[in-house]
Protein backbone atom coordinates (compact mmCIF):
# COMPACT_ATOMS: atom_id res chain seq x y z
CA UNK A 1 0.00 0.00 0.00
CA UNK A 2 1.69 3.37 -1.47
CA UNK A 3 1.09 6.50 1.09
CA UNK A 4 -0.82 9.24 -1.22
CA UNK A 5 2.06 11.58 -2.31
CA UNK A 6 1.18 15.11 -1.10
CA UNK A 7 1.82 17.49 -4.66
CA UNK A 8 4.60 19.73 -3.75
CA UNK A 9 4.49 23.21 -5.38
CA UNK A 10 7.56 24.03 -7.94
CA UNK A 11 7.10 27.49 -7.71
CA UNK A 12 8.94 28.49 -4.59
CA UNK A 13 11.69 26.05 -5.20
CA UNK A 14 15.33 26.60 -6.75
CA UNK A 15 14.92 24.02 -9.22
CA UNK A 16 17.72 22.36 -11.24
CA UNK A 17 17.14 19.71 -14.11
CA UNK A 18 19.29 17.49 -16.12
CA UNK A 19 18.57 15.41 -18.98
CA UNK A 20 19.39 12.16 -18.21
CA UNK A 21 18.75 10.14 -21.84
CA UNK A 22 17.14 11.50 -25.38
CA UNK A 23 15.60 8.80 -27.50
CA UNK A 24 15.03 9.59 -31.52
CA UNK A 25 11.49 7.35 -31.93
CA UNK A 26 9.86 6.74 -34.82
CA UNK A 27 5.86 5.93 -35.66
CA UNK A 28 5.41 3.98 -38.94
CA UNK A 29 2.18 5.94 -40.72
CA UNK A 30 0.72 4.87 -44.05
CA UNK A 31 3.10 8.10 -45.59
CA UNK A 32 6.25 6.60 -44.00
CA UNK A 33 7.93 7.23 -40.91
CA UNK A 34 7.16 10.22 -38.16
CA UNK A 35 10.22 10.96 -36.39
CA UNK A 36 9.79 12.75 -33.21
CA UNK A 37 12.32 13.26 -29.84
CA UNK A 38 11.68 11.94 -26.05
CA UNK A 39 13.88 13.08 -23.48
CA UNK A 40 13.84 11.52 -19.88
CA UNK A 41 14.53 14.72 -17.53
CA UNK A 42 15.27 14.68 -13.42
CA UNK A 43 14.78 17.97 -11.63
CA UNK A 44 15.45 18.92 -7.84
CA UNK A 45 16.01 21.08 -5.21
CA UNK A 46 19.21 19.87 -3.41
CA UNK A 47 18.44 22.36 -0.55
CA UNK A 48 14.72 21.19 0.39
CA UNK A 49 15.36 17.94 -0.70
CA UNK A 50 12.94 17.61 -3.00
CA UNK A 51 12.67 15.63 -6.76
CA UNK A 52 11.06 14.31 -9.70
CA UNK A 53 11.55 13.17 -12.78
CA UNK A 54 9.14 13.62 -16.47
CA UNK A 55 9.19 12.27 -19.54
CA UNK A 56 8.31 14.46 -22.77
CA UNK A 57 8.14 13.83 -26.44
CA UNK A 58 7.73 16.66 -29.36
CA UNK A 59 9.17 17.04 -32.88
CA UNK A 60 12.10 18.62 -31.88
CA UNK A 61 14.73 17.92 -29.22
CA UNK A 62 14.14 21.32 -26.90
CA UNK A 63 10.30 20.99 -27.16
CA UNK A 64 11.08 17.57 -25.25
CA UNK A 65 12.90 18.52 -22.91
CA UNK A 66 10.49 21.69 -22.32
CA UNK A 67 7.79 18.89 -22.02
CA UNK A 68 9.55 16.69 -19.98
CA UNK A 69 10.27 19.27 -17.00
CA UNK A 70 6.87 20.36 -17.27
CA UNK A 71 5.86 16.78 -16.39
CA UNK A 72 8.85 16.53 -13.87
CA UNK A 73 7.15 19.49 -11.96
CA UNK A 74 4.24 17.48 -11.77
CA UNK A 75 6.01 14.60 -9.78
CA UNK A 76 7.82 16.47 -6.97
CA UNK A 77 8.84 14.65 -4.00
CA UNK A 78 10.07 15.03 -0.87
CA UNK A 79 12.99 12.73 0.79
CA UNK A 80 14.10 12.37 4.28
CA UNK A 81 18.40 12.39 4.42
CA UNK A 82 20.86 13.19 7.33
CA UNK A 83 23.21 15.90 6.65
CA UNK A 84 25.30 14.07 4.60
CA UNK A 85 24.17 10.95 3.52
CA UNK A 86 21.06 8.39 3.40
CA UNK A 87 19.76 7.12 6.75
CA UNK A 88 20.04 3.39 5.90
CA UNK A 89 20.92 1.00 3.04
CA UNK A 90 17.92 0.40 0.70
CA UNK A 91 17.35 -1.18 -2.46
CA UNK A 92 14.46 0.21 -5.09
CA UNK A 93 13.33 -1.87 -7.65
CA UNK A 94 11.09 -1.25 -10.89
CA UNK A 95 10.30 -3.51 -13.65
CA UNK A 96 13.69 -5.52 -13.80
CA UNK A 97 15.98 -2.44 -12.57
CA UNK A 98 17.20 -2.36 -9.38
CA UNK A 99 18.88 0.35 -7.75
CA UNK A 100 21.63 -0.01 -4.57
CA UNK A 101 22.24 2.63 -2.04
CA UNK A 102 24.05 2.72 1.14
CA UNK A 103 25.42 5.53 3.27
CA UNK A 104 29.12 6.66 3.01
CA UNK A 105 30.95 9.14 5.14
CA UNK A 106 32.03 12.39 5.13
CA UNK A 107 33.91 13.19 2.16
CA UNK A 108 32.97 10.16 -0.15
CA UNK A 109 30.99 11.84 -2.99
CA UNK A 110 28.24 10.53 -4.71
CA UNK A 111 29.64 7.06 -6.42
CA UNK A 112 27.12 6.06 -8.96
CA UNK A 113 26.19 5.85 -12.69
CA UNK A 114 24.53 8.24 -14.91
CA UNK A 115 20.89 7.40 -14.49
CA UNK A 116 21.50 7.36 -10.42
CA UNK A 117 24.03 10.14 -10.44
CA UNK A 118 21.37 12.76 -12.03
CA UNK A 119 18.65 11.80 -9.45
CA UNK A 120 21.00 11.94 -6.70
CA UNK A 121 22.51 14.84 -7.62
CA UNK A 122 19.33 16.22 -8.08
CA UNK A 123 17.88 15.81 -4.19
CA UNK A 124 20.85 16.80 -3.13
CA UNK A 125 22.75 14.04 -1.64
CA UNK A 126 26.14 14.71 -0.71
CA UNK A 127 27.83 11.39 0.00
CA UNK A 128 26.37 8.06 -0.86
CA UNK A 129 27.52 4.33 -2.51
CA UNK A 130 25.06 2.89 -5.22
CA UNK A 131 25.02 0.17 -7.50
CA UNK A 132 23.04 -0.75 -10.12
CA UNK A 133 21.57 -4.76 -10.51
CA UNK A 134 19.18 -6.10 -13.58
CA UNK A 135 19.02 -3.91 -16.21
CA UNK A 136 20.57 -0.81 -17.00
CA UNK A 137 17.62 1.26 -19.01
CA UNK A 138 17.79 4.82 -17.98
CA UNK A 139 14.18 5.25 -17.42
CA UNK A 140 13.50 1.95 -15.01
CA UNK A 141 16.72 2.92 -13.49
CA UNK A 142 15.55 6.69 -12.74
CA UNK A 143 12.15 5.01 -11.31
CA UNK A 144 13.80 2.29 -9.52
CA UNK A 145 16.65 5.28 -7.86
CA UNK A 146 13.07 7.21 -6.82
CA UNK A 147 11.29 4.24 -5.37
CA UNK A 148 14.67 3.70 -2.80
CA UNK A 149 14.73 6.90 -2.12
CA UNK A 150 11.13 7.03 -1.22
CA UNK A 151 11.32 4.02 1.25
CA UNK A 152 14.07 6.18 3.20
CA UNK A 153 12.82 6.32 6.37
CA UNK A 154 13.58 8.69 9.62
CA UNK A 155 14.48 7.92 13.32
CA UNK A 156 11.21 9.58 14.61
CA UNK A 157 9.22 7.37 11.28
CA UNK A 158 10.90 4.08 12.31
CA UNK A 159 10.09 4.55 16.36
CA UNK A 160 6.36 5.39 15.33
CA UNK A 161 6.09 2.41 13.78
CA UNK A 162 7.38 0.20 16.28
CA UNK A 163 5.44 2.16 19.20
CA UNK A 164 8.97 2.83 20.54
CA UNK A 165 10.61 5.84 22.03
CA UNK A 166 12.90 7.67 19.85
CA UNK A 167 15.49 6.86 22.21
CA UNK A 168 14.79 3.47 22.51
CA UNK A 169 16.19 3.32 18.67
């Protein structure tokens, strides 16, 4: 059972996207072949944490990309992190991708691929190990990264759950 995700409003955020993967498609039509552009885009706000990633297609490569933040604003979430890291290992998986993470100290860097590094990079973690199982297709990858970072979980989360004092942790 998925918690309903609260819609988080882009307009008072600093928001920073990156294209992560542009694909050239083509539709087979009685005339011949329509070529059009889809481009997978990540945004985020590394300060409040939040991000989301859309998908857009168009005729022409910007137009995508346009398109594809537009829908990226639509899917803005929030993630819980410590200072400089994730609170706990976790591992996200989405159709046959499956995304790695696990905390690293101070001073690490963020160690991951392409797909992982822009989403990542894009909530604004600072230090963190990843690696990347199953299949390597940029968009299952980018959902697979979200999903992990989703089922992050706080002290205060964790002790609620239980019934436990914080301190009991």
């Amino acid at each position: 059972m998925r918690a309903i995700m609260k819609r988080i409003d882009p307009a008072g955020l600093d928001l920073k996207e990156q294209v992560v993967a542009i694909n050239r498609v083509t539709k087979v039509v009685k005339g011949g072949k329509n070529l059009s552009f889809s481009a997978l885009v990540v945004i985020g706000d590394p300060k409040n944490k939040v991000v989301g990633y859309g998908v857009g297609k168009a005729k022409e490569v910007p137009s995508a990309i346009r398109k594809g933040i537009e829908a990226a604003k639509k899917s803005l979430r929030k993630i819980n992190l410590l200072e400089t890291t994730i609170p706990h290992q976790v591992l996200g998986c989405f159709a046959s991708s499956q995304v790695l993470l696990k905390p690293a100290p101070e001073g690490t860097g963020v160690i991951a691929g392409g797909a992982v590094r822009a989403v990542l990079s894009a909530c604004g973690v600072p230090n963190v190990l990843t690696k990347s199982i199953g299949r390597r297709n940029p968009h299952n990858v980018v959902k697979a990264t979200i999903v992990a970072l989703e089922s992050l979980r706080d002290r205060a989360q964790v002790a609620e759950m239980r019934g436990l004092a914080v301190e009991k942790l």
